[in-house]
N, C-alpha and C. Protein backbone atom coordinates (compact mmCIF):
# COMPACT_ATOMS: atom_id res chain seq x y z
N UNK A 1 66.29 32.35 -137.17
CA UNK A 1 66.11 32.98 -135.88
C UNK A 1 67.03 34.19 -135.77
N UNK A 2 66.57 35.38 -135.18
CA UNK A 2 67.13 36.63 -135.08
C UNK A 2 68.13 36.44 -133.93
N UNK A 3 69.00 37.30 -133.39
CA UNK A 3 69.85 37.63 -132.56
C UNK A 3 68.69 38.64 -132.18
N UNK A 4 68.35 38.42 -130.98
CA UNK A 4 67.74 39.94 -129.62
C UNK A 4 68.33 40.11 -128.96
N UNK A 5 69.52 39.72 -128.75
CA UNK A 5 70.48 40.50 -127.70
C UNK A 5 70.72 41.89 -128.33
N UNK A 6 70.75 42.80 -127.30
CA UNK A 6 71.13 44.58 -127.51
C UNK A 6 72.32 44.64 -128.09
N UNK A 7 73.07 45.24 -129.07
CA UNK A 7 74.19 45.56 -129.56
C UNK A 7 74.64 46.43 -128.02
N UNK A 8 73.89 47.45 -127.80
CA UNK A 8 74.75 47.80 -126.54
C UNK A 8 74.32 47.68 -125.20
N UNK A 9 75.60 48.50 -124.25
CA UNK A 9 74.83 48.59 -122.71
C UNK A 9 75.37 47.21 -122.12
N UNK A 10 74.98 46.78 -120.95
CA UNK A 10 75.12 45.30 -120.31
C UNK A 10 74.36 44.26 -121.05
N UNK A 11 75.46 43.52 -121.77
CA UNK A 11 75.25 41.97 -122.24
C UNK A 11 76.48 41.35 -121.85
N UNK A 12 76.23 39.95 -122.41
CA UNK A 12 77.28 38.95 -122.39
C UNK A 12 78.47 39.30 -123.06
N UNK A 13 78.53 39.31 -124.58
CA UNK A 13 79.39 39.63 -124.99
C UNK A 13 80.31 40.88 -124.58
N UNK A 14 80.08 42.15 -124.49
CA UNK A 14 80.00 43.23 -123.86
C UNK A 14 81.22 42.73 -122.71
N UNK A 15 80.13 42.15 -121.96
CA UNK A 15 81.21 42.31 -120.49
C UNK A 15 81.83 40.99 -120.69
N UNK A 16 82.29 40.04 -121.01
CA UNK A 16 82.96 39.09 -121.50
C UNK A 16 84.36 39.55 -121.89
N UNK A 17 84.12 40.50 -122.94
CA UNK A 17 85.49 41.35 -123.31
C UNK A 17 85.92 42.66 -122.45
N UNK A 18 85.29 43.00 -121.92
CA UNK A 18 85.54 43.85 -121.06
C UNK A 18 86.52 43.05 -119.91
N UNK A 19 85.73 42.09 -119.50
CA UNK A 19 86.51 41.27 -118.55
C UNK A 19 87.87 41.24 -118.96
N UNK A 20 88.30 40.20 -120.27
CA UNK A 20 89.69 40.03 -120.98
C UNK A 20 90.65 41.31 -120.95
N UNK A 21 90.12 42.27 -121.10
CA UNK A 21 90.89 43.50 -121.75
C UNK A 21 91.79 44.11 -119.97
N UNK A 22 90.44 44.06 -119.45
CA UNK A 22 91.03 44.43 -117.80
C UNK A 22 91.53 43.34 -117.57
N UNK A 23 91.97 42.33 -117.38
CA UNK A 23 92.57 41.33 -116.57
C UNK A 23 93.96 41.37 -117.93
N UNK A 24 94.10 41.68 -118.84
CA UNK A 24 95.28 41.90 -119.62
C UNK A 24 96.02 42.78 -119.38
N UNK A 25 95.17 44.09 -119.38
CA UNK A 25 95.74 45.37 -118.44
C UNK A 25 96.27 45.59 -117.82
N UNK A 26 95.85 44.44 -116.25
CA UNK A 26 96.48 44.72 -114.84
C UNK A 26 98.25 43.77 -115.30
N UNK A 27 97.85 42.42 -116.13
CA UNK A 27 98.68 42.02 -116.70
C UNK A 27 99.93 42.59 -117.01
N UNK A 28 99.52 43.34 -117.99
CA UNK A 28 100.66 44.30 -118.61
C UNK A 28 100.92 45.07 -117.85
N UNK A 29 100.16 45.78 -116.54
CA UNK A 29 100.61 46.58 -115.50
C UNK A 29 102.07 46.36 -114.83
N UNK A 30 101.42 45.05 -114.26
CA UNK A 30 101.97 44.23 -113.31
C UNK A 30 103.31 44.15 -113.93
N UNK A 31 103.67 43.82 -115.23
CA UNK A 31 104.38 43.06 -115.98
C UNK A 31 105.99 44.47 -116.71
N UNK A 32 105.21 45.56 -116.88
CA UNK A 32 105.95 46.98 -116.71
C UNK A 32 106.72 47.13 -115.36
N UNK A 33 105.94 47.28 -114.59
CA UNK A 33 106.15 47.51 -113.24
C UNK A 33 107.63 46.87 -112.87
N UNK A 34 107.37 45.44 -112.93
CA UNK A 34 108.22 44.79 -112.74
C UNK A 34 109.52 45.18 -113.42
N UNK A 35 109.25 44.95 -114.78
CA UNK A 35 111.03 45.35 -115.79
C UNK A 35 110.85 45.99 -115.31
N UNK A 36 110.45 47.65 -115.03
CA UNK A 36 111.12 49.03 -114.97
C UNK A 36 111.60 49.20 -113.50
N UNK A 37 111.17 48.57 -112.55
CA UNK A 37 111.76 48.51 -111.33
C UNK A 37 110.37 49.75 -110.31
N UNK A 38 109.84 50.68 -111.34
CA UNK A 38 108.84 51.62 -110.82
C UNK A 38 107.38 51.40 -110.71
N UNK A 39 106.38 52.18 -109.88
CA UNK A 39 105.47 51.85 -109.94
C UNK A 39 104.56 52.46 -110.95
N UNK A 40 103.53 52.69 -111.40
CA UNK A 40 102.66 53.08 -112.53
C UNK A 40 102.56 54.56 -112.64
N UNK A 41 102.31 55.24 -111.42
CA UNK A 41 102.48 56.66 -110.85
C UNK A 41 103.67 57.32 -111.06
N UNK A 42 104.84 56.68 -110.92
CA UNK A 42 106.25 56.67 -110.87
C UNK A 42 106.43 57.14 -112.42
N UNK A 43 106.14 56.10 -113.04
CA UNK A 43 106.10 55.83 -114.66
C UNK A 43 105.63 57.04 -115.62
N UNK A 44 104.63 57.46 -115.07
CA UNK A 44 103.77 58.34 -115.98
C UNK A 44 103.81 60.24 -115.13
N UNK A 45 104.80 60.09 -114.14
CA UNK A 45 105.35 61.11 -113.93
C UNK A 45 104.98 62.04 -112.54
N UNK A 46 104.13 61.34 -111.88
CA UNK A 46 103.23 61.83 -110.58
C UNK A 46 103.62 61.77 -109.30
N UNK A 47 104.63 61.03 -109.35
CA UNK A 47 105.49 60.63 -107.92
C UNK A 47 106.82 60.89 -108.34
């Protein structure tokens, strides 16, 4: 039996990892933020 799911665009897999990567992100956001005492804006030179 073949795989017919689309390699791209909206699938499962696709947004599955998409999900992980953003919820790691805000993670590691959150997680900077904190040690450095600054906010993300702060950080990267905008405020």
């Amino acid at each position: 039996m073949q795989n017919t799911e689309p390699k791209f665009g909206f699938n499962t897999f696709a947004e599955t990892w998409n999900g992980r990567l953003a919820m790691l992100g805000f993670v590691i956001g959150l997680a900077t933020e904190f040690l450095t005492g600054q906010g993300i804006l702060s950080q990267i030179g905008l405020m």
